[in-house]
Protein backbone atom coordinates (compact mmCIF):
# COMPACT_ATOMS: atom_id res chain seq x y z
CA UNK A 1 -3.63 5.36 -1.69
CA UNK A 2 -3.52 5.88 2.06
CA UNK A 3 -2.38 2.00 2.82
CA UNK A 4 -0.11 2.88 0.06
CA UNK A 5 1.54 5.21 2.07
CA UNK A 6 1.67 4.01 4.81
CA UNK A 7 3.60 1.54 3.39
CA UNK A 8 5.91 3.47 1.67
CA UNK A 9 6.42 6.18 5.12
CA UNK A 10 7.04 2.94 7.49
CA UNK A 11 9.86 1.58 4.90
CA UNK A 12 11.61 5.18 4.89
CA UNK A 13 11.41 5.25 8.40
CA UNK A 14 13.08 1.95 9.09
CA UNK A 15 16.03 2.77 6.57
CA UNK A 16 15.96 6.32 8.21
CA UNK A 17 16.71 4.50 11.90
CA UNK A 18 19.12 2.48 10.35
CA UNK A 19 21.15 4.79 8.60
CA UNK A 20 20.87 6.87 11.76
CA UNK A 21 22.50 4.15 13.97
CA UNK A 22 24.86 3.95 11.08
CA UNK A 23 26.41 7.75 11.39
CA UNK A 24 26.44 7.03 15.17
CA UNK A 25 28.58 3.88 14.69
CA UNK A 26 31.01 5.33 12.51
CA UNK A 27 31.02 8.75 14.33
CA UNK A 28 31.90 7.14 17.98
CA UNK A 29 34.57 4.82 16.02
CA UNK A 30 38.04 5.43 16.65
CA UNK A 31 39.45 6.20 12.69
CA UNK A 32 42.07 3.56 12.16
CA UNK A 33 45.55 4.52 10.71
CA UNK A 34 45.33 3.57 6.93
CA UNK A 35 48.84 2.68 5.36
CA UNK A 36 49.61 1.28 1.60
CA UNK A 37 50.53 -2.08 3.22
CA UNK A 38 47.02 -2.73 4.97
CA UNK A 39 45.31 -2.87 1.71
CA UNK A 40 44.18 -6.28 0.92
CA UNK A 41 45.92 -8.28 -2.27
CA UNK A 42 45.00 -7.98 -5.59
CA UNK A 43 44.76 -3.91 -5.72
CA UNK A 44 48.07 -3.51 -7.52
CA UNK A 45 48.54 -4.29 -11.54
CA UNK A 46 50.57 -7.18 -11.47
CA UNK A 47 47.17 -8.84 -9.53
CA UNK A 48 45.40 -6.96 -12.21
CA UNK A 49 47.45 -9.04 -15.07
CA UNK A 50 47.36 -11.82 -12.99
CA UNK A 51 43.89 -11.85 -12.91
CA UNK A 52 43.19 -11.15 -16.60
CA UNK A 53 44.88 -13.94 -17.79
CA UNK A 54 42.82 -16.41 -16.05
CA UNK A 55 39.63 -14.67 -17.02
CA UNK A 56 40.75 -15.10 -20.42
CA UNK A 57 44.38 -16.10 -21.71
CA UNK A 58 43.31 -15.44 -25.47
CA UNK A 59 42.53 -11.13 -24.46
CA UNK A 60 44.58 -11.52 -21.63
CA UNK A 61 45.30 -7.99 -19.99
CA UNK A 62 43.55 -4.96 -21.90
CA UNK A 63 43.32 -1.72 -20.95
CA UNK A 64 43.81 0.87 -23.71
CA UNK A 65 42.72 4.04 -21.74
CA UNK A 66 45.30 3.01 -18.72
CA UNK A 67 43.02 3.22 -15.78
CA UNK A 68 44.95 0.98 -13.64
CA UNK A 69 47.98 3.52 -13.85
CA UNK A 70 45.65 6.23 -13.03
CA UNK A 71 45.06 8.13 -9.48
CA UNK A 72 41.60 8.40 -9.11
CA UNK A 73 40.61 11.82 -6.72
CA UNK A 74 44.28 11.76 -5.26
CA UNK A 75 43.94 8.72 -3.11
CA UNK A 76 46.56 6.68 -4.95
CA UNK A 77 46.69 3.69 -7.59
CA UNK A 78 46.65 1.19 -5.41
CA UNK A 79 42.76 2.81 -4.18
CA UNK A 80 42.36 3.57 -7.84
CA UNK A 81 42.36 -0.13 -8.88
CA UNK A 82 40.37 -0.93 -5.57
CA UNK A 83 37.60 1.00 -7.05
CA UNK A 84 38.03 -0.63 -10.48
CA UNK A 85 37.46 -3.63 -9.15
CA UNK A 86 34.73 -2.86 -7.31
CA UNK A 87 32.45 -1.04 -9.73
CA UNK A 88 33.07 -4.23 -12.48
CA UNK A 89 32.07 -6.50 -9.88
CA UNK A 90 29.28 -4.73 -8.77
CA UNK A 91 28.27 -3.88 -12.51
CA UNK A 92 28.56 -7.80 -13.62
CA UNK A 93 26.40 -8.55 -11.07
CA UNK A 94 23.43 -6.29 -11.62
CA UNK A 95 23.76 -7.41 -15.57
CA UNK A 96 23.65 -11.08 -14.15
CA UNK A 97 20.47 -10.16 -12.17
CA UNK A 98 19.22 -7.65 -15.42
CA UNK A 99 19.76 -10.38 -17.89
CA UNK A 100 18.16 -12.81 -16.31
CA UNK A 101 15.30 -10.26 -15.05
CA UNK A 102 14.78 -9.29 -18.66
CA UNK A 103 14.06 -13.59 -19.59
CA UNK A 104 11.90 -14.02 -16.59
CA UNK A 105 9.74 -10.56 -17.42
CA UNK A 106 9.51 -11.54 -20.99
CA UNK A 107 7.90 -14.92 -20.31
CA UNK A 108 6.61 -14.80 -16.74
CA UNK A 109 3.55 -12.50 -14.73
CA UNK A 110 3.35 -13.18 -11.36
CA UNK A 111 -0.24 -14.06 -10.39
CA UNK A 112 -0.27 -11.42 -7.24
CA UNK A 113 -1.12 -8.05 -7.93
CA UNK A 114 1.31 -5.04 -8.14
CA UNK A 115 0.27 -2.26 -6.63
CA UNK A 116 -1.90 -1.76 -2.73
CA UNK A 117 -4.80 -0.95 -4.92
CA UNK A 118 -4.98 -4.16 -7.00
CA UNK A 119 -3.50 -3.67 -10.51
CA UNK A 120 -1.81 -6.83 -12.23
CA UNK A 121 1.82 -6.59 -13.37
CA UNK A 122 1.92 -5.83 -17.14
CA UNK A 123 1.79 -8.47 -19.63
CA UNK A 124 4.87 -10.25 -20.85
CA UNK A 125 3.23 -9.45 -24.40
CA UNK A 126 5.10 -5.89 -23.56
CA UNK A 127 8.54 -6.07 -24.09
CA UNK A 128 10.50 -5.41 -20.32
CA UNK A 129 11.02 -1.91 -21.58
CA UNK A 130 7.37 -1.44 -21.97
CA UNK A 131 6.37 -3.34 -19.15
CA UNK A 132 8.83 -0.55 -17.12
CA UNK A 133 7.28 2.40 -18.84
CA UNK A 134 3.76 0.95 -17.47
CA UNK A 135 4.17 0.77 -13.75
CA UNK A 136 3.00 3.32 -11.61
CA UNK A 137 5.90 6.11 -11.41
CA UNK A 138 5.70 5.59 -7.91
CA UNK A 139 6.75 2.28 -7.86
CA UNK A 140 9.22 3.35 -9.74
CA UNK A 141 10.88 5.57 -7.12
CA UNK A 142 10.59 3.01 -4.34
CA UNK A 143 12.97 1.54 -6.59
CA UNK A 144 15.33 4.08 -6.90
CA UNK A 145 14.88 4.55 -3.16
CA UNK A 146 15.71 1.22 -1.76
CA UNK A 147 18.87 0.91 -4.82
CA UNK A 148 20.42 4.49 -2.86
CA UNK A 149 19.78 2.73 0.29
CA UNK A 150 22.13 -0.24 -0.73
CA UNK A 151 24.66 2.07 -2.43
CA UNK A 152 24.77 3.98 0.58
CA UNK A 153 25.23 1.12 3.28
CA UNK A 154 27.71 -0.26 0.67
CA UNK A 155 29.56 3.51 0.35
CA UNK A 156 29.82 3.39 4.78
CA UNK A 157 30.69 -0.15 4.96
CA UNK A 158 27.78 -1.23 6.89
CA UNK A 159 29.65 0.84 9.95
CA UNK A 160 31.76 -1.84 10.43
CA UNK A 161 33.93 -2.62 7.49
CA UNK A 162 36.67 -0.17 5.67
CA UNK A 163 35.77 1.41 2.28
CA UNK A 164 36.94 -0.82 -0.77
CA UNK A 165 39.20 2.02 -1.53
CA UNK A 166 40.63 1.73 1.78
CA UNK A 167 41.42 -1.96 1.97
CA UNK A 168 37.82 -4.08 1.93
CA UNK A 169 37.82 -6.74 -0.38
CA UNK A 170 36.38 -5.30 -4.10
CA UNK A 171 33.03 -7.01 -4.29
CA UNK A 172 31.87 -7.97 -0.43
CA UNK A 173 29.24 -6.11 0.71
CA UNK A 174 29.07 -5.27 4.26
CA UNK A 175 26.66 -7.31 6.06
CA UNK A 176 23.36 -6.19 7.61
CA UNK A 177 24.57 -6.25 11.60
CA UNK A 178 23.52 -2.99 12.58
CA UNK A 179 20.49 -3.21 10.75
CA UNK A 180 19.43 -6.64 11.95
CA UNK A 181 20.11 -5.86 15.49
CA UNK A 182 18.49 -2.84 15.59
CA UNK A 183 15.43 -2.55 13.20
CA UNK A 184 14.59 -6.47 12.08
CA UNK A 185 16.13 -9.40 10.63
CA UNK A 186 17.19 -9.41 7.28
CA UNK A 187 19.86 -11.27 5.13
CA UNK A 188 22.81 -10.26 4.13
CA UNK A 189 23.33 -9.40 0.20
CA UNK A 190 26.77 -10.98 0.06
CA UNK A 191 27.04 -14.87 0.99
CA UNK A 192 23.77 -15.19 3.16
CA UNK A 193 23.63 -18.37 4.00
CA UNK A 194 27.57 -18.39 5.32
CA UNK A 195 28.48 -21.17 1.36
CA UNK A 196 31.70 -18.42 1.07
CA UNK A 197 33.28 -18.38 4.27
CA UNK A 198 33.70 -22.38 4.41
CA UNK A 199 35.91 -22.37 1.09
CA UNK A 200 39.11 -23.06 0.31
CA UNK A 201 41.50 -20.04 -1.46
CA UNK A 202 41.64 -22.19 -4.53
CA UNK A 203 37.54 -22.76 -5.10
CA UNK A 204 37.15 -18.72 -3.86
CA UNK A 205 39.99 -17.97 -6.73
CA UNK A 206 37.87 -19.95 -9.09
CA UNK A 207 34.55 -18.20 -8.45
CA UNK A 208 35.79 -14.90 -8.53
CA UNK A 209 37.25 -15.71 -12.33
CA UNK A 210 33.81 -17.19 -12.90
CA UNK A 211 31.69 -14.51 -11.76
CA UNK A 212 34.00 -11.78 -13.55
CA UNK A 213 33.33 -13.38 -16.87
CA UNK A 214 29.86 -14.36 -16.18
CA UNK A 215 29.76 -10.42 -15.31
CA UNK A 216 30.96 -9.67 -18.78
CA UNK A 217 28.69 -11.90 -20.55
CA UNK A 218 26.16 -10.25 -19.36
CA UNK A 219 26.19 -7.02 -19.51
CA UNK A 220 27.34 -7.72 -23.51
CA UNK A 221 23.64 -10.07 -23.85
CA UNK A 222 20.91 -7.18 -21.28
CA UNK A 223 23.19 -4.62 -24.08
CA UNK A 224 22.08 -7.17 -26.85
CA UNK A 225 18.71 -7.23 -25.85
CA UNK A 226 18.19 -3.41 -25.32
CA UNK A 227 19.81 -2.54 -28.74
CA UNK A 228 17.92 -5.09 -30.55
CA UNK A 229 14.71 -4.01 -29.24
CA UNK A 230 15.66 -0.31 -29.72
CA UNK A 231 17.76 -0.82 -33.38
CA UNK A 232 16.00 -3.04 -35.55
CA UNK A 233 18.70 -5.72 -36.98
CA UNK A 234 21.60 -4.57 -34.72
CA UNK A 235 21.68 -8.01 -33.56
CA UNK A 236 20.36 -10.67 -36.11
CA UNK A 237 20.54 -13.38 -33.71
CA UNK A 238 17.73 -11.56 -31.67
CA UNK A 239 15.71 -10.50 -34.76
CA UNK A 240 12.59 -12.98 -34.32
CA UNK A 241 12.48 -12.59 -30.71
CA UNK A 242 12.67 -8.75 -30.69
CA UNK A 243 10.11 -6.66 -29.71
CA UNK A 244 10.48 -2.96 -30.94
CA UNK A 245 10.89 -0.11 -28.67
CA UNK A 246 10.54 3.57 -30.03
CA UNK A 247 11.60 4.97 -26.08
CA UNK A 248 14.71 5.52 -24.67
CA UNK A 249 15.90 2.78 -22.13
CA UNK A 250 18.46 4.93 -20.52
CA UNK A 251 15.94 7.51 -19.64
CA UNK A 252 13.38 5.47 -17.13
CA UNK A 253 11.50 8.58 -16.01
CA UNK A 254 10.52 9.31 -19.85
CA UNK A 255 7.21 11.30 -20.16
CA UNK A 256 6.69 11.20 -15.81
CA UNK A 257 10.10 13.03 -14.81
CA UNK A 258 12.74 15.47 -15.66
CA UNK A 259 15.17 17.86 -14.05
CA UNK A 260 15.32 19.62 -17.80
């Protein structure tokens, strides 16, 4: 439990010095005069339309609630659509990395064990819902812990790059500079090994269209797999491989936490 800890304390207190250096980077850091014309294309509708077409000529453009005309916290449409963009980017990825987690957990335990004091992961004769519900809850909040971490590097721009309501490109994460140079070496989340950078506007146009419907796709199958685990025969394609589930997925403290 100690070595556990430790662990844990020495992992806080690395993201603790980074985020430190990161207030003092963005506090000594001349603000920059924001205008409408120095945010980046595609944050208007017409890109929006534009877009949607090539994602999918048959739906083309849809949006019945009109959130693209919208004015999100009174920092204008054109910052409205930048965060649009940004949280179904950011959404289709972690249903990329969900649906695919939810395969490899159903079929795969990894021979190391999970915790400091030698327990195996659960069996992938739980469903990934179970298998959740049976690791230690403070594993659990590690979790959560390093997720705020990223949202919150992601939220200052790494203390180097403008907020994607403010004119960064919807979807590029701000690299791991400050951190690298100052705590230890680490790679970035978005294009690590430099692939992006080196391509031309026509294969980046491509796999942005790819990853937003790939996006899509999944978070309609990790949707398809929690509601046919959770409602028996909601999805008859998934009946024989369906494992029943009498929690609540969208509750993953259930029976360990609660601010009610």
């Amino acid at each position: 439990f100690s070595a556990h800890n430790l662990t844990t304390n020495s992992t806080i207190m690395k993201f603790a010095a980074a985020l430190s250096l990161l207030a003092s980077a963005t506090a000594f850091t001349a603000p920059k005069a924001t205008t409408r014309s120095s945010v980046v294309m595609q944050e208007s509708k017409a890109d929006l339309e534009a877009i949607a077409a090539k994602c999918n000529p048959i739906v083309n453009y849809f949006d019945p609630m009109s959130l693209a005309d919208a004015d999100f916290w009174g920092q204008g449409n054109e910052a409205t659509i930048g965060f649009l963009r940004q949280s179904e980017i950011k959404h289709g990825r972690i249903a990329m990395a969900a649906f695919v987690g939810y395969i490899v957990q159903s079929n795969v335990v990894f021979p190391w064990a999970q915790t400091l004091a030698g327990a195996p992961h659960p069996s992938p004769d739980l469903s990934p819902e179970q298998q959740w519900d049976a690791i230690p809850v403070g594993a659990k909040w590690q979790i959560f812990f390093v997720i705020s971490m990223l949202e919150l590097w992601d939220e200052c721009g790494g203390g180097e790059m403008p907020h994607y309501m403010a004119g960064r490109q919807p979807g590029k994460y701000p690299p791991f500079n400050l951190f690298r140079d100052n705590v230890h070496f680490v790679l970035d989340l978005f294009d690590p090994f430099g692939f992006h950078k080196n391509m031309s506007a026509e294969k980046k146009e491509a796999g942005l269209i790819k990853e937003i419907n790939n996006g899509r796709l999944a978070q309609l199958g990790i949707f398809g797999f929690l509601c046919a685990d959770t409602i028996p025969g909601s999805v008859p394609a998934l009946s024989g491989i369906a494992i029943p589930y009498s929690g609540d997925p969208m509750v993953p403290f259930e029976g360990q936490f609660s601010y009610f």
